[in-house]
C-alpha atoms as a PDB file:
ATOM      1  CA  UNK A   1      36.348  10.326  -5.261  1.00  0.00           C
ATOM      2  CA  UNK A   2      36.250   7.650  -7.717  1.00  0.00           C
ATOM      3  CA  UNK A   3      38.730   7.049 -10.199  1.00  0.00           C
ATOM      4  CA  UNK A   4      36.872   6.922 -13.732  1.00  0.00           C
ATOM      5  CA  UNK A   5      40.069   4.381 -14.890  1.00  0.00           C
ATOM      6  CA  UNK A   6      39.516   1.584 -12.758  1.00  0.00           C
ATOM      7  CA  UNK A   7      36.538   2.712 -10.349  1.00  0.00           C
ATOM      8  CA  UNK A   8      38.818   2.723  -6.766  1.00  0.00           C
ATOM      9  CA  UNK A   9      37.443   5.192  -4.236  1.00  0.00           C
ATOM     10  CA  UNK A  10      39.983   7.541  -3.343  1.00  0.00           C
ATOM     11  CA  UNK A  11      39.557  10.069  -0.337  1.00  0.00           C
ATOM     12  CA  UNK A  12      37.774  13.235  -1.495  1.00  0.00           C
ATOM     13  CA  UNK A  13      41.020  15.425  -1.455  1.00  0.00           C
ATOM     14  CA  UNK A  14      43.457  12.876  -3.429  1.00  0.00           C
ATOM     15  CA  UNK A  15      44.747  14.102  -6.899  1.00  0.00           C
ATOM     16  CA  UNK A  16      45.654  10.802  -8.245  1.00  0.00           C
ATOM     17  CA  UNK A  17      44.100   7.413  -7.460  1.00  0.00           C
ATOM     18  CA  UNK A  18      45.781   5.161  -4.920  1.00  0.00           C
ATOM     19  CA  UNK A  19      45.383   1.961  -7.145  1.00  0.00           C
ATOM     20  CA  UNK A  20      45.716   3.127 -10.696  1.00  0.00           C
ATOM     21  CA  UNK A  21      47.400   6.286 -10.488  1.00  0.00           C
ATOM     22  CA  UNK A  22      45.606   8.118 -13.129  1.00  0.00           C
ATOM     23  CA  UNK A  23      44.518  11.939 -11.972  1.00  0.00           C
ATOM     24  CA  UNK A  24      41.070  12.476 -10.543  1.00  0.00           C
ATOM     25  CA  UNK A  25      39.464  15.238 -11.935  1.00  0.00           C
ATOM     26  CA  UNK A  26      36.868  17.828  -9.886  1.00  0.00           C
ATOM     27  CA  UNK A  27      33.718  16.091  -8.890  1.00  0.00           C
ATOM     28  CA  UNK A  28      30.667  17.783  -9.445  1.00  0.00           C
ATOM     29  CA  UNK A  29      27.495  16.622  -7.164  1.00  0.00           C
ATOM     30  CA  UNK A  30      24.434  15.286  -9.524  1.00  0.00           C
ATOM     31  CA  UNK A  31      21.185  15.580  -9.222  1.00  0.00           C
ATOM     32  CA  UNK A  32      20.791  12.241  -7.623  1.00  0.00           C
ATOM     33  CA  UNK A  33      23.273  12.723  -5.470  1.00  0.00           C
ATOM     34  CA  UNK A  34      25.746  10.238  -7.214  1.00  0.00           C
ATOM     35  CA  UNK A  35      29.648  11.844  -7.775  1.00  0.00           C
ATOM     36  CA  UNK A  36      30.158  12.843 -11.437  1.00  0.00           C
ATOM     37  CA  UNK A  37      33.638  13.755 -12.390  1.00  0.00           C
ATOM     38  CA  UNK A  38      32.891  16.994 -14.637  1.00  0.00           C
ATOM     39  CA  UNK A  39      35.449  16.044 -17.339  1.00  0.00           C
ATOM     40  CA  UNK A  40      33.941  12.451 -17.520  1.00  0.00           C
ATOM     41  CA  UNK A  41      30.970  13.307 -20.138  1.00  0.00           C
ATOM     42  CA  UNK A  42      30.917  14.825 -23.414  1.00  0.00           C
ATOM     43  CA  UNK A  43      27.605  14.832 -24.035  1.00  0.00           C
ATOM     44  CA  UNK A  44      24.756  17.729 -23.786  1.00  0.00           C
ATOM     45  CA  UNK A  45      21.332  17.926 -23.306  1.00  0.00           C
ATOM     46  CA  UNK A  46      19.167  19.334 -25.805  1.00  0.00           C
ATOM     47  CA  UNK A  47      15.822  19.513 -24.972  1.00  0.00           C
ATOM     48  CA  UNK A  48      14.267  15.875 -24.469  1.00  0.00           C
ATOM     49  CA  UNK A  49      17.041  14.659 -26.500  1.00  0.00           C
ATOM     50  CA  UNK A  50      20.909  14.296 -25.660  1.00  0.00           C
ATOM     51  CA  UNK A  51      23.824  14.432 -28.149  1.00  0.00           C
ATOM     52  CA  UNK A  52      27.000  13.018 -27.640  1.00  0.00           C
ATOM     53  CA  UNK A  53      30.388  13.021 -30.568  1.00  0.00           C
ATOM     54  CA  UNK A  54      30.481  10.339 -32.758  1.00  0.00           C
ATOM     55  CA  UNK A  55      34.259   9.595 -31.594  1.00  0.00           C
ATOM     56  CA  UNK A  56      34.961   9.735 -27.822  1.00  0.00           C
ATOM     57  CA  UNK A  57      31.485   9.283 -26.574  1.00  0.00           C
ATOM     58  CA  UNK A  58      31.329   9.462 -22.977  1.00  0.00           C
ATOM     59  CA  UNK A  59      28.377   9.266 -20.713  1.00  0.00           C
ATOM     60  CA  UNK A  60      28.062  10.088 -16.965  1.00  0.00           C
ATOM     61  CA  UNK A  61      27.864   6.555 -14.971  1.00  0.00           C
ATOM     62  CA  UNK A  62      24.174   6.712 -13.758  1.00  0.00           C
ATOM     63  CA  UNK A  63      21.325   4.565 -15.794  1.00  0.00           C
ATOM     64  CA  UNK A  64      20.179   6.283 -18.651  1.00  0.00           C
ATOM     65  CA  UNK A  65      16.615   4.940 -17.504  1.00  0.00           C
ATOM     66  CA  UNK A  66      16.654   6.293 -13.776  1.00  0.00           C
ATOM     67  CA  UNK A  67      19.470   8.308 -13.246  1.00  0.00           C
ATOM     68  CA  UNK A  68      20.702   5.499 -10.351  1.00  0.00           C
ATOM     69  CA  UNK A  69      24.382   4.994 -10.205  1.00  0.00           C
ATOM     70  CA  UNK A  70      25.564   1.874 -12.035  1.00  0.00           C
ATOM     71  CA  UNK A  71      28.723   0.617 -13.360  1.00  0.00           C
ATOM     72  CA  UNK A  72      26.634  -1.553 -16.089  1.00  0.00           C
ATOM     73  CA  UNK A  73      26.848  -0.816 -19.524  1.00  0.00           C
ATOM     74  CA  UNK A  74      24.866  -1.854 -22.779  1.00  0.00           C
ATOM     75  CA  UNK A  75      27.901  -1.889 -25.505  1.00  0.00           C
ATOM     76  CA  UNK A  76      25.321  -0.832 -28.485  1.00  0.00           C
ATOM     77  CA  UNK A  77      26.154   0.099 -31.857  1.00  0.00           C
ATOM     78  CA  UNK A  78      23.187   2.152 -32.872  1.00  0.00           C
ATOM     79  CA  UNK A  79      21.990   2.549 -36.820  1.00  0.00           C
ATOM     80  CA  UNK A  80      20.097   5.466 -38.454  1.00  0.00           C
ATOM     81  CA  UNK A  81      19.007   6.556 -41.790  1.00  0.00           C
ATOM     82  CA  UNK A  82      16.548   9.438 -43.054  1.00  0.00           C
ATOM     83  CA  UNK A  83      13.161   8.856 -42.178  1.00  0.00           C
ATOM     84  CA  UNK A  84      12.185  10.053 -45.178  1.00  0.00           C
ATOM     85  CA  UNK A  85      13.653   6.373 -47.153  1.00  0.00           C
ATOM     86  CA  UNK A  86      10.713   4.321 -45.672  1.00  0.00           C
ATOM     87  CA  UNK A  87       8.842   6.156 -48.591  1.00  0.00           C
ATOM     88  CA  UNK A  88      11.036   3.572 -50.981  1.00  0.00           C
ATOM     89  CA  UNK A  89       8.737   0.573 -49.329  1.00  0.00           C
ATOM     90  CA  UNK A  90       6.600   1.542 -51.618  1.00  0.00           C
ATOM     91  CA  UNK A  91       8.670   1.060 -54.432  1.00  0.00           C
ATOM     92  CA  UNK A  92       9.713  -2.877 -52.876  1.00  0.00           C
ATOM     93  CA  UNK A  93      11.219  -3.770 -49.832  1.00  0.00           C
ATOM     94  CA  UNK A  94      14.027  -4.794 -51.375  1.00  0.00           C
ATOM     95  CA  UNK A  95      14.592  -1.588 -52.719  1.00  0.00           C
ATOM     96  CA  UNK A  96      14.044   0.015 -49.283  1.00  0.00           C
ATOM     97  CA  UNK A  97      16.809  -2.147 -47.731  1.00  0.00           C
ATOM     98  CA  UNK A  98      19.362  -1.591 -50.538  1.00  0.00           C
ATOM     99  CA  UNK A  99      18.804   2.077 -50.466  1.00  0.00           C
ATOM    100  CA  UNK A 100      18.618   1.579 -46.435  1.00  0.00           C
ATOM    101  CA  UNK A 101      22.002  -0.270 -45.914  1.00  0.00           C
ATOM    102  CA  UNK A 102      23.998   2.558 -47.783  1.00  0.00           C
ATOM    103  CA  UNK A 103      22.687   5.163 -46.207  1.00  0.00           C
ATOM    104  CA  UNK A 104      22.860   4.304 -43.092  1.00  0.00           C
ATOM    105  CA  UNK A 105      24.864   5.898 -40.217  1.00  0.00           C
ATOM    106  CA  UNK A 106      25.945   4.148 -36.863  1.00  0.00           C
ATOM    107  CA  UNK A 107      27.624   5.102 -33.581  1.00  0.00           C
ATOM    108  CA  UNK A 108      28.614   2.641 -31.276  1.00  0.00           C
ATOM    109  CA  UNK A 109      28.009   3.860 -27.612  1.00  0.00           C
ATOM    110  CA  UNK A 110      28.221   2.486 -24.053  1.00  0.00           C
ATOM    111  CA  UNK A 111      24.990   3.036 -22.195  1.00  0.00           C
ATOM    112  CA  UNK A 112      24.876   2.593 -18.802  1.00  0.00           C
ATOM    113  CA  UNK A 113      21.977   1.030 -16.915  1.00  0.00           C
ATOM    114  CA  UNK A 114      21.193  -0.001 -13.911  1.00  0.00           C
ATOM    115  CA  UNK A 115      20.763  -3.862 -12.880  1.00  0.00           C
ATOM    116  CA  UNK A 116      16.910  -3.466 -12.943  1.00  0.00           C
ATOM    117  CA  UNK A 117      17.072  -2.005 -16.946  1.00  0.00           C
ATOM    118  CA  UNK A 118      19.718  -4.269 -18.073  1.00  0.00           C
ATOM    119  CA  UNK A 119      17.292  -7.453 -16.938  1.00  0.00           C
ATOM    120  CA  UNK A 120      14.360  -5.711 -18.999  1.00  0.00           C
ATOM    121  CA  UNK A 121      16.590  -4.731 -21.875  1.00  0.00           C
ATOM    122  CA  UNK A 122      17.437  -8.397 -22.201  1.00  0.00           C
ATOM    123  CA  UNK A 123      14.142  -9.758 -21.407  1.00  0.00           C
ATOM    124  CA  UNK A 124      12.165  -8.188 -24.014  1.00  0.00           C
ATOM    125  CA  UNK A 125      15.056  -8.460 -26.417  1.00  0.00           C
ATOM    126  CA  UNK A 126      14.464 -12.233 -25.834  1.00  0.00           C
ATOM    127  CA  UNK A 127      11.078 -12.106 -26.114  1.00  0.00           C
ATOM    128  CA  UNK A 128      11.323 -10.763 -29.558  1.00  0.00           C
ATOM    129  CA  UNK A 129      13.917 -13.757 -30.887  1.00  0.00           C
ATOM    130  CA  UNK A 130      11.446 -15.936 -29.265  1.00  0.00           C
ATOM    131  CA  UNK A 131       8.727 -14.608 -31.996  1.00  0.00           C
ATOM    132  CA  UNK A 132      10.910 -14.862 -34.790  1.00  0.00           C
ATOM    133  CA  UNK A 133      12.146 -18.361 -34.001  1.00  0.00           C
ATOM    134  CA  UNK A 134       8.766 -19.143 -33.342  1.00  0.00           C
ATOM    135  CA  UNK A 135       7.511 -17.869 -36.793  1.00  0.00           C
ATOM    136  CA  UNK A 136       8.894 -20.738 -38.943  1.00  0.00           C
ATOM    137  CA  UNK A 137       7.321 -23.498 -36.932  1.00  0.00           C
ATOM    138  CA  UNK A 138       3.898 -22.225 -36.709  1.00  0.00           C
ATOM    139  CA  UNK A 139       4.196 -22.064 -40.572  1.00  0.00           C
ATOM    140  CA  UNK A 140       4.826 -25.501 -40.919  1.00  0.00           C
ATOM    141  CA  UNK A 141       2.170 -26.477 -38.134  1.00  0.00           C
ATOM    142  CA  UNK A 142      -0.175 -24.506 -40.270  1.00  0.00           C
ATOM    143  CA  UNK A 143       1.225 -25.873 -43.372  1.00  0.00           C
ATOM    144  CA  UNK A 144       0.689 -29.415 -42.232  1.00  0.00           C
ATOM    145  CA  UNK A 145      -2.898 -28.654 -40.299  1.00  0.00           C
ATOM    146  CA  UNK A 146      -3.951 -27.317 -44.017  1.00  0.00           C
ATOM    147  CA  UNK A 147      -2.587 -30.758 -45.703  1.00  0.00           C
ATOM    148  CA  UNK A 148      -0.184 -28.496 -47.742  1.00  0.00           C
ATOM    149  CA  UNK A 149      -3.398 -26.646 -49.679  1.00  0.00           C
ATOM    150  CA  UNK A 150      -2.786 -23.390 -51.405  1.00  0.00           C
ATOM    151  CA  UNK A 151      -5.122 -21.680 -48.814  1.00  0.00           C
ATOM    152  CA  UNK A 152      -3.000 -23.336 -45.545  1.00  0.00           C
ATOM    153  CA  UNK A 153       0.495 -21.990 -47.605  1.00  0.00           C
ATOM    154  CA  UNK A 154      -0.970 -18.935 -48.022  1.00  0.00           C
ATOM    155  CA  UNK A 155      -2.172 -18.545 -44.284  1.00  0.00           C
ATOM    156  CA  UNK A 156       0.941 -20.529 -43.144  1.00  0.00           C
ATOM    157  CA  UNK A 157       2.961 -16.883 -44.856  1.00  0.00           C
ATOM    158  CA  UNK A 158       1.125 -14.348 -43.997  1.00  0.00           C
ATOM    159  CA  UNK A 159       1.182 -16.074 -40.016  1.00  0.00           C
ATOM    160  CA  UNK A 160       4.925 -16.548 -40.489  1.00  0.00           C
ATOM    161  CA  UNK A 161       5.410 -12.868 -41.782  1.00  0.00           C
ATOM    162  CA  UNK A 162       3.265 -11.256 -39.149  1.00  0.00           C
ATOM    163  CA  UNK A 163       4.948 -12.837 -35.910  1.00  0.00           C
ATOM    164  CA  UNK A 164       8.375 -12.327 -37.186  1.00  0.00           C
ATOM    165  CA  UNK A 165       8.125  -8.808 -38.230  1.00  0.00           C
ATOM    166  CA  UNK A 166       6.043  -8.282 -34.855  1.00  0.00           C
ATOM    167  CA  UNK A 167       8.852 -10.248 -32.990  1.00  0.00           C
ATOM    168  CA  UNK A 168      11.324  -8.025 -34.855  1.00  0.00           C
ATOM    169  CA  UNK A 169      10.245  -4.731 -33.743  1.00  0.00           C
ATOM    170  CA  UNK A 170       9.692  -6.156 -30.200  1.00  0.00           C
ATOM    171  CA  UNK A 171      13.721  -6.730 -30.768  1.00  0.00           C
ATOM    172  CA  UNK A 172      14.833  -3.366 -31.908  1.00  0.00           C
ATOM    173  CA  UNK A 173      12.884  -1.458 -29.411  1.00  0.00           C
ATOM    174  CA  UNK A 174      13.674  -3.271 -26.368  1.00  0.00           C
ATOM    175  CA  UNK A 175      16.716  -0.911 -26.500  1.00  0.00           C
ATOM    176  CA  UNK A 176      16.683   2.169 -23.855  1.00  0.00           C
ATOM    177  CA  UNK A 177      17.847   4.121 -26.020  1.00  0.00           C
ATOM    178  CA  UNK A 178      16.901   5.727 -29.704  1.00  0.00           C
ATOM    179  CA  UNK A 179      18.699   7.212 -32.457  1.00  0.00           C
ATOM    180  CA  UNK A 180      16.819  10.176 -33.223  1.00  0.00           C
ATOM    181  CA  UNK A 181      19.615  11.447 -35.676  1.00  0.00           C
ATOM    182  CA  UNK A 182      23.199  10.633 -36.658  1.00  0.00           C
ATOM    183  CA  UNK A 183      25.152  12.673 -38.702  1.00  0.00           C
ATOM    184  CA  UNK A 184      29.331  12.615 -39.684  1.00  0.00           C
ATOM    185  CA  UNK A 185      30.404  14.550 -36.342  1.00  0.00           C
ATOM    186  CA  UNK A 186      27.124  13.735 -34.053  1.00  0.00           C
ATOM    187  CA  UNK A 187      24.250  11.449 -32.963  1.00  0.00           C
ATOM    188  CA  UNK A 188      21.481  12.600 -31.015  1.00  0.00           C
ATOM    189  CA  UNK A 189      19.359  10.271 -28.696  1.00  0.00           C
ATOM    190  CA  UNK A 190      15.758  10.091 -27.373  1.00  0.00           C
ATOM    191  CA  UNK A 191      14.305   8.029 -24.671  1.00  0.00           C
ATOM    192  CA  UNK A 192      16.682   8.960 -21.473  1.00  0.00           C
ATOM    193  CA  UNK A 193      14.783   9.621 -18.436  1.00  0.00           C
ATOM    194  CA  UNK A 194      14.556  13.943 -16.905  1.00  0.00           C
ATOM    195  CA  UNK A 195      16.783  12.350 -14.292  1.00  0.00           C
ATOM    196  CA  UNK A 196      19.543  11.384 -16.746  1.00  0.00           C
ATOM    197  CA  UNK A 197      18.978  14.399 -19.142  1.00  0.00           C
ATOM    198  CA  UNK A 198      19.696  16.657 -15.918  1.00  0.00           C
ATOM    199  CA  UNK A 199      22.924  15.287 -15.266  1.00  0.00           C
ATOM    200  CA  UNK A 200      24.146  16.943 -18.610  1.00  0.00           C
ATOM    201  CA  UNK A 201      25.064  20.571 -19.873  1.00  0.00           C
ATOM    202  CA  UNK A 202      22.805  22.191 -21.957  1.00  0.00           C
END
């Protein structure tokens, strides 16, 4: 039994662990044959999606990704806002983001994930800062290629504004994770594998 404190293996029948001394609560056998203490989660399963309290989140200790046992965890703070405010873009995007930043929502949550998810998270995470860093010299490249002409400015922006946005969204959904919907008492996630989703109560 493993103590969800400090993660010591007790013997199956011990009521307290032998390092820590915190209880051990009932184990319940997962689908993936990993031990899940039955107290340790409060989140539930709700059709493709899982939702989880936006104070106290707990998750069960297999990778959100594969269901795999892990003891890694992304420390995310996830933000949200009514899909229906992208319809402000069309008003300016500085209007979107104003609008944007006060409604927002966010829930800060630790995700687990296995060693092989965690090295892809942060790949393509660095892949997308890559673009964006990358946008600002290829602007000047372009900008000095052009011999600073209106036409080689112009190009030079609309090069700069396309890799960085692209870089951007490589960024944001590198995550394993989405918010699909975060409210005052709840947030509800997409993108966790059937193996994951299993592990939780309906």
């Amino acid at each position: 039994m493993v103590c969800m404190k400090c993660g010591t293996s007790n013997p199956d029948n011990a009521s307290s662990c032998a390092k820590c001394g915190a209880p051990l609560a009932e184990e319940a056998v997962t689908a993936v044959g990993a031990a899940l203490p039955a107290a340790a989660s409060t989140a539930r399963r709700v059709g493709k999606k899982f939702v989880v309290p936006r104070a106290g989140v707990a998750l069960p200790p297999n990778c959100v990704k594969c269901g795999r046992p892990t003891r890694e965890v992304l420390d995310k703070t996830f933000w949200w806002h009514d899909p229906v405010l992208f319809v402000l873009i069309l008003l300016g995007v500085m209007v979107y983001v104003i609008v944007a930043l006060i409604a927002r929502k966010s829930c800060t949550l630790n995700v687990p994930v296995c060693e092989e998810h965690r090295r892809s998270y942060q790949s393509r995470r660095r892949i997308g800062r890559n673009l964006m860093l990358a946008s600002i010299p290829l602007w000047a490249v372009i900008w000095i290629a052009g011999n600073g002409s209106d036409e080689a400015v112009g190009l030079g922006a609309l090069v700069f504004l396309l890799v960085f946005v692209v870089g951007l969204i490589v960024r944001r959904a590198a995550g394993p994770i989405k918010p699909a919907n975060i409210d005052k008492q709840t947030a509800t996630f997409r993108g966790a594998s059937e193996s994951f989703l299993q592990l939780l109560p309906s």
